[in-house]
Protein backbone atom coordinates (compact mmCIF):
# COMPACT_ATOMS: atom_id res chain seq x y z
CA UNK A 1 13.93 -62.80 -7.89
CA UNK A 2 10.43 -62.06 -9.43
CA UNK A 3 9.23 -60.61 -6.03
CA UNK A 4 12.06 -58.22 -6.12
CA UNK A 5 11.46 -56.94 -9.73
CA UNK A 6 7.43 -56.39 -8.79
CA UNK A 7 9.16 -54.26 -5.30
CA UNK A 8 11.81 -52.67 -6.98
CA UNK A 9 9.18 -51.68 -10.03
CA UNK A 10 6.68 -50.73 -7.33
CA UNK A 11 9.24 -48.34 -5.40
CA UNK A 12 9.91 -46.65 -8.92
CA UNK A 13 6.56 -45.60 -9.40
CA UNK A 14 5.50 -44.82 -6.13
CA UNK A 15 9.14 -41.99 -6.50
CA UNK A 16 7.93 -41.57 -9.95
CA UNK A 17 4.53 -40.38 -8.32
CA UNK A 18 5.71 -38.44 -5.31
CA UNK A 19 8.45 -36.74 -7.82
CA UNK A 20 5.72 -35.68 -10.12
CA UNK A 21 3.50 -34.06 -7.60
CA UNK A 22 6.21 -31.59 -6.76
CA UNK A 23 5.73 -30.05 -9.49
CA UNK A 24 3.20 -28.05 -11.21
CA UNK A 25 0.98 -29.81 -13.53
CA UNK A 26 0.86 -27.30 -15.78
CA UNK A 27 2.70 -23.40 -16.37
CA UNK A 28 0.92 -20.42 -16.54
CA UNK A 29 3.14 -17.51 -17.61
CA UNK A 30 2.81 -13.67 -17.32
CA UNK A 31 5.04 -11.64 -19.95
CA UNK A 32 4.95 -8.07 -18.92
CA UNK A 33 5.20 -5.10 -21.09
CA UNK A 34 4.52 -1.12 -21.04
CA UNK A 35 1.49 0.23 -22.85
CA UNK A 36 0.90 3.96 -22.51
CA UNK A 37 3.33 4.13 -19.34
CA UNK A 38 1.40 0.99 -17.64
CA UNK A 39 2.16 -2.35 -17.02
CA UNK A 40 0.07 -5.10 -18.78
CA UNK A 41 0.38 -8.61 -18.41
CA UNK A 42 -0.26 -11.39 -21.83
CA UNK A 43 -0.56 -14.83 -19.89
CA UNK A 44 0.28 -17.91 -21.41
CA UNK A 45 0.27 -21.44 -20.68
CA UNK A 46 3.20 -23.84 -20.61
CA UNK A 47 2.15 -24.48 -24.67
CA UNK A 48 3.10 -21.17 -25.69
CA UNK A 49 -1.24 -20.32 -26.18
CA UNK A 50 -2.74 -17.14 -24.70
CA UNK A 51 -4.82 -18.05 -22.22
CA UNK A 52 -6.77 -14.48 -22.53
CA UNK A 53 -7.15 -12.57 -25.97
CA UNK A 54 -6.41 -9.54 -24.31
CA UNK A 55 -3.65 -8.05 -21.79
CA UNK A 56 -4.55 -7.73 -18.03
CA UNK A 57 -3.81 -4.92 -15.54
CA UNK A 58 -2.90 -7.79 -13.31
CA UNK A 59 -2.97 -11.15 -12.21
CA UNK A 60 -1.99 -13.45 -9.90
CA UNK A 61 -2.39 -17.11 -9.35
CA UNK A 62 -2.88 -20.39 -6.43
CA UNK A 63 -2.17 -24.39 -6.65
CA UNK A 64 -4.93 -24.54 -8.21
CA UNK A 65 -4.10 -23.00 -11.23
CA UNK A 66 -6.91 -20.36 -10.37
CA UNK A 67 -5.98 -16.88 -12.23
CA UNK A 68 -7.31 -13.44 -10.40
CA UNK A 69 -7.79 -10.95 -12.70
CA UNK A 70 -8.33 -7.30 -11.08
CA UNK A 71 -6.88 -3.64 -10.93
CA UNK A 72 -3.27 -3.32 -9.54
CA UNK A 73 -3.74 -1.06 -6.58
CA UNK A 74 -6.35 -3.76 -5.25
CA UNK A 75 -10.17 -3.82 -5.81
CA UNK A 76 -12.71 -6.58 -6.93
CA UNK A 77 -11.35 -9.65 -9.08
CA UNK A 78 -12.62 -11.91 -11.35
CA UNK A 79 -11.52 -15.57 -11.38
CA UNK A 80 -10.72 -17.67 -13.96
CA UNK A 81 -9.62 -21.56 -14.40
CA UNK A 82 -6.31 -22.37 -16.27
CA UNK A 83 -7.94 -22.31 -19.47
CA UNK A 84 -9.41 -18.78 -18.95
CA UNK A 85 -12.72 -19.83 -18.06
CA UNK A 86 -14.47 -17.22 -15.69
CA UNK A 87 -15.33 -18.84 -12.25
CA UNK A 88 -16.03 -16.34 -10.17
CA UNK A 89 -16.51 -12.26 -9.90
CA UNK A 90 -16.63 -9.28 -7.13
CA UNK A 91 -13.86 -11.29 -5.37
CA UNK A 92 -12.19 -8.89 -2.37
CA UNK A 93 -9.56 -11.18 -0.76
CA UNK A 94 -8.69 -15.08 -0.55
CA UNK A 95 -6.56 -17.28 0.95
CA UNK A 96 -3.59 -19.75 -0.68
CA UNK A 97 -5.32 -23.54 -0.29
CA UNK A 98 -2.90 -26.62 -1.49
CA UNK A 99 -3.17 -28.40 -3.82
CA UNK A 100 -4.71 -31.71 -2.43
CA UNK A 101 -7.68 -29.91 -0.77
CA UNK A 102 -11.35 -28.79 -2.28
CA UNK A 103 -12.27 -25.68 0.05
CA UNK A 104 -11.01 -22.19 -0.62
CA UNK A 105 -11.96 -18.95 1.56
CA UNK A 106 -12.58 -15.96 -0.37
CA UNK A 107 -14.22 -12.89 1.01
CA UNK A 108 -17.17 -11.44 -1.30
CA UNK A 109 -19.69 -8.78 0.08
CA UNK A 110 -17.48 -8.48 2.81
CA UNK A 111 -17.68 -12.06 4.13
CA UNK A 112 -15.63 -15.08 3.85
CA UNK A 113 -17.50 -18.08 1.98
CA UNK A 114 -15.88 -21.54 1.02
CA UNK A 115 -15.96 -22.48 -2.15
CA UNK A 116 -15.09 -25.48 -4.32
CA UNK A 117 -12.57 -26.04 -7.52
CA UNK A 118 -15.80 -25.49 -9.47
CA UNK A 119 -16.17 -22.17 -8.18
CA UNK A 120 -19.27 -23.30 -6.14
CA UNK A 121 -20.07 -22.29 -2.60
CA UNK A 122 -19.90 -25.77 -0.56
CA UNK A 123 -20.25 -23.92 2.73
CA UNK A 124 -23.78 -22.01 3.40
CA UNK A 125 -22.69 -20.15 6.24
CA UNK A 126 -20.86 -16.86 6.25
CA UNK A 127 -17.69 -15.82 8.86
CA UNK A 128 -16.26 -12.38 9.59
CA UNK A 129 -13.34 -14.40 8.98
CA UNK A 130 -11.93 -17.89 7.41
CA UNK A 131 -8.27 -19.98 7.16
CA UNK A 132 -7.10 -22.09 5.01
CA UNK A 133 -8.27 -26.18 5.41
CA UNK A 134 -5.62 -28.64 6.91
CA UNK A 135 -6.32 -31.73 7.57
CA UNK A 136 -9.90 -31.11 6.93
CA UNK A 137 -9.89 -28.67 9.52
CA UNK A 138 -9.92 -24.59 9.43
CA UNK A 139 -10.45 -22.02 11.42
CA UNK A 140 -13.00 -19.38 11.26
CA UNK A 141 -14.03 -16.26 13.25
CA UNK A 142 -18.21 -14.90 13.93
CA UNK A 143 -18.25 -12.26 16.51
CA UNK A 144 -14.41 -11.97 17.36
CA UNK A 145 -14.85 -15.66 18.55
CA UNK A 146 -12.70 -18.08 16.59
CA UNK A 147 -13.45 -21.81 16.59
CA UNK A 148 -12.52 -24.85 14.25
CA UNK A 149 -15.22 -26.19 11.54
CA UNK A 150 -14.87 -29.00 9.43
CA UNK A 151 -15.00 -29.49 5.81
CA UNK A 152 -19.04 -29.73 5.78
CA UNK A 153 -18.83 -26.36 8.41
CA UNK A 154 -19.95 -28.27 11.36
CA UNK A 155 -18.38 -26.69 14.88
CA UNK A 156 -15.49 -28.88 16.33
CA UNK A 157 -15.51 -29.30 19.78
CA UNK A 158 -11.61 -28.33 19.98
CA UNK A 159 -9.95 -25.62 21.47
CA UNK A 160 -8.01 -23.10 19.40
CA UNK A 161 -4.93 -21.81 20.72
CA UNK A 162 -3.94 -17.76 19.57
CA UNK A 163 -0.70 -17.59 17.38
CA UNK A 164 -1.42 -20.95 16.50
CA UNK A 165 1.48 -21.49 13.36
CA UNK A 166 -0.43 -23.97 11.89
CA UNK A 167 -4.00 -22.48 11.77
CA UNK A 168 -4.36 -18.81 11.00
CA UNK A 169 -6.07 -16.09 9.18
CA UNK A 170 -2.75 -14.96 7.75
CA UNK A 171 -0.61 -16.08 4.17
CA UNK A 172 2.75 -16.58 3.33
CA UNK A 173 3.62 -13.74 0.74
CA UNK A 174 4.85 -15.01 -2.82
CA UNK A 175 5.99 -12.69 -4.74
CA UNK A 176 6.47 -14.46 -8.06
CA UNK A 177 9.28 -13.34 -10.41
CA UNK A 178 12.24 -14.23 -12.40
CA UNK A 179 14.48 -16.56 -11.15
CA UNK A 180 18.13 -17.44 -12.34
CA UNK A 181 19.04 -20.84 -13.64
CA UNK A 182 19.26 -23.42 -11.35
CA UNK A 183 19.64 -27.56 -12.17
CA UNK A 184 21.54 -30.46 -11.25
CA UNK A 185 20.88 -31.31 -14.84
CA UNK A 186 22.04 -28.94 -16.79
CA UNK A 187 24.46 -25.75 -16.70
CA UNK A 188 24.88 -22.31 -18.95
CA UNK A 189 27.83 -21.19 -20.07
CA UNK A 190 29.01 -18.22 -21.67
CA UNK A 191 30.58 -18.05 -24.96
CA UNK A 192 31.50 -15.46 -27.29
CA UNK A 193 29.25 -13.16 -25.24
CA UNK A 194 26.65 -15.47 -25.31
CA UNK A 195 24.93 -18.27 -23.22
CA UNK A 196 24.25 -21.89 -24.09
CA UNK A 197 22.92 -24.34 -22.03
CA UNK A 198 24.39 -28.19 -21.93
CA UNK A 199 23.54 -31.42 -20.22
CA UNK A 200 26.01 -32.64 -17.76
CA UNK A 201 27.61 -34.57 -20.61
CA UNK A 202 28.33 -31.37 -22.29
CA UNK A 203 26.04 -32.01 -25.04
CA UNK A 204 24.67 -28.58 -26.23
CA UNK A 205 20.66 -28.35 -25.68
CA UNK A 206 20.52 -24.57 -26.88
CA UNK A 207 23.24 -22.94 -28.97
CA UNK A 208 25.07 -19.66 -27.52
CA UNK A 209 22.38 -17.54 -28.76
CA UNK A 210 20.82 -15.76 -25.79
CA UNK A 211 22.37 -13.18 -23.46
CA UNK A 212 21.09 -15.03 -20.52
CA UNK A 213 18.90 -17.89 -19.76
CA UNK A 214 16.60 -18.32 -16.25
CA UNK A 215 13.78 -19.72 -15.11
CA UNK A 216 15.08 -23.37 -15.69
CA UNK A 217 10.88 -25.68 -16.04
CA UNK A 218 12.94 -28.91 -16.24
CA UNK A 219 9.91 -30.72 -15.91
CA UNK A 220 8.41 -28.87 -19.04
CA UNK A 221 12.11 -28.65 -20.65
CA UNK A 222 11.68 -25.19 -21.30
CA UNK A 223 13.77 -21.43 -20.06
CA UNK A 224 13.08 -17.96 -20.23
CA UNK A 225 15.75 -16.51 -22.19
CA UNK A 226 16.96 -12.88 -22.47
CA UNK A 227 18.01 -11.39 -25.54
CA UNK A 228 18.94 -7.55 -26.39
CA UNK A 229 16.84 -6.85 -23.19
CA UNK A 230 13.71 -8.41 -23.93
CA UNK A 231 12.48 -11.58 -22.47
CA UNK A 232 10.63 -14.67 -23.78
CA UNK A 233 10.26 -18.79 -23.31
CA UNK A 234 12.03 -21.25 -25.81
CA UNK A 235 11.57 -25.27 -25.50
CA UNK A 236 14.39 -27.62 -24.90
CA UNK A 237 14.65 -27.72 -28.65
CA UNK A 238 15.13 -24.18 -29.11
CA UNK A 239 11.62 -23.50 -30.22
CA UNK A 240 9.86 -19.92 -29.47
CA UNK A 241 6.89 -20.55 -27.04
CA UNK A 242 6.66 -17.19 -25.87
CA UNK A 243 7.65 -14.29 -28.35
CA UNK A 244 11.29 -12.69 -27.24
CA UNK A 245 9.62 -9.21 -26.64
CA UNK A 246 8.52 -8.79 -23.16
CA UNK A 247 10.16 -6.74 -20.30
CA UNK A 248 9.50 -9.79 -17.60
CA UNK A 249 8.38 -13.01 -17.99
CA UNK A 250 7.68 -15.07 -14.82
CA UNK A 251 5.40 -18.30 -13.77
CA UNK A 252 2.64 -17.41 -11.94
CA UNK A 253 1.30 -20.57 -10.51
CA UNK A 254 5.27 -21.68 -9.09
CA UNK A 255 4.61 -22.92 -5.64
């Protein structure tokens, strides 16, 4: 009986664990609004704080919580950590690494470099081009020849194969936005013109207030809400995290 408690304790956590990881560890939020006919962005992290004192033109964001800060229409970026902190500048292009890996190609000067968490080159050498690491292996391309490096750039002695799904200089396009309310936890439902949301019990977790809510962060039990038009974050509790005054507000980091 004690053996099965210890396995049936151990299979919670390892679930617990692999249930946690799908998820972001923390939110970073961009609340868009019009100032002198252009869009600027206030970011925010999943506490309701600014994570920069002033709007940006633009920004986007990768599983690492990195933030690119840069003109709209493209151009050099600077990057930042979660908490704001500037990592990196003259940035031209990157790639989208996951989460569990410590290598990121980003092009600078017009060549692609790896680079660490830190925002420190690990990689001396230069390519013409550079993927993505999987399974500590990437792709990279000096003199239209492509060939496969590991993590310390050494030369594998494999083949590559073109059109290769797996390995490539190419990324998925995200386009991050607002999303409506989905959860097997909890449900809206309109009343009197307004939404609420309630558990599956039916026990009301935010009055009918709003005149929509989206964007359902479960795992930070907090929504965007909507009302008269403008857009903002409450908690679970009903508490303002993000002011209700923006025109868009979205999670940048949701992969």
């Amino acid at each position: 009986m004690k053996q099965f408690i210890l396995l049936a304790a151990l299979l919670f956590f390892l679930s617990h664990i692999s249930f946690s990881q799908d998820h972001p560890q923390r939110l970073i939020y961009a609340a868009r609004f019009s100032q002198d006919g252009e869009d600027r962005y206030d970011l925010y992290d999943e506490t309701g704080k600014k994570i920069f004192a002033k709007p940006v033109e633009w920004a986007w964001s990768n599983a690492w919580d990195w933030i690119y800060v840069g003109p709209p229409d493209g151009g050099l970026n600077k990057v930042y950590d979660h908490n704001g902190v500037l990592l990196l500048d003259s940035v031209e292009a990157w790639r989208a690494p996951a989460v569990n890996t410590n290598r990121i190609p980003l092009r600078r000067n017009k060549q692609w470099r790896y680079y660490d968490k830190s925002g420190k080159q690990v990689i001396d050498s230069s390519y013409e081009k550079a993927s993505v690491f999987t399974d500590n292996k990437a792709i990279i391309m000096e003199k239209e020849i492509v060939y496969f490096i590991d993590t310390n750039g050494t030369q594998l002695n494999m083949i590559y194969k073109y059109n290769d799904p797996v390995y490539t200089f190419k990324d998925d396009d995200i386009e991050p936005g607002m999303t409506e309310f989905k959860s097997s936890n909890y449900k809206t439902f309109v009343k009197l013109d307004k939404t609420e949301m309630l558990d599956m019990q039916n026990k009301v977790i935010l009055p009918p207030m709003y005149d929509d809510i989206l964007n359902m962060r479960e795992n930070f039990k907090q929504v965007t809400v909507e009302l008269d038009g403008k857009y903002g974050v409450v908690s679970f509790s009903n508490q303002i995290l993000i002011p209700i005054k923006y025109e868009e507000v979205y999670v940048l980091n949701d992969y």
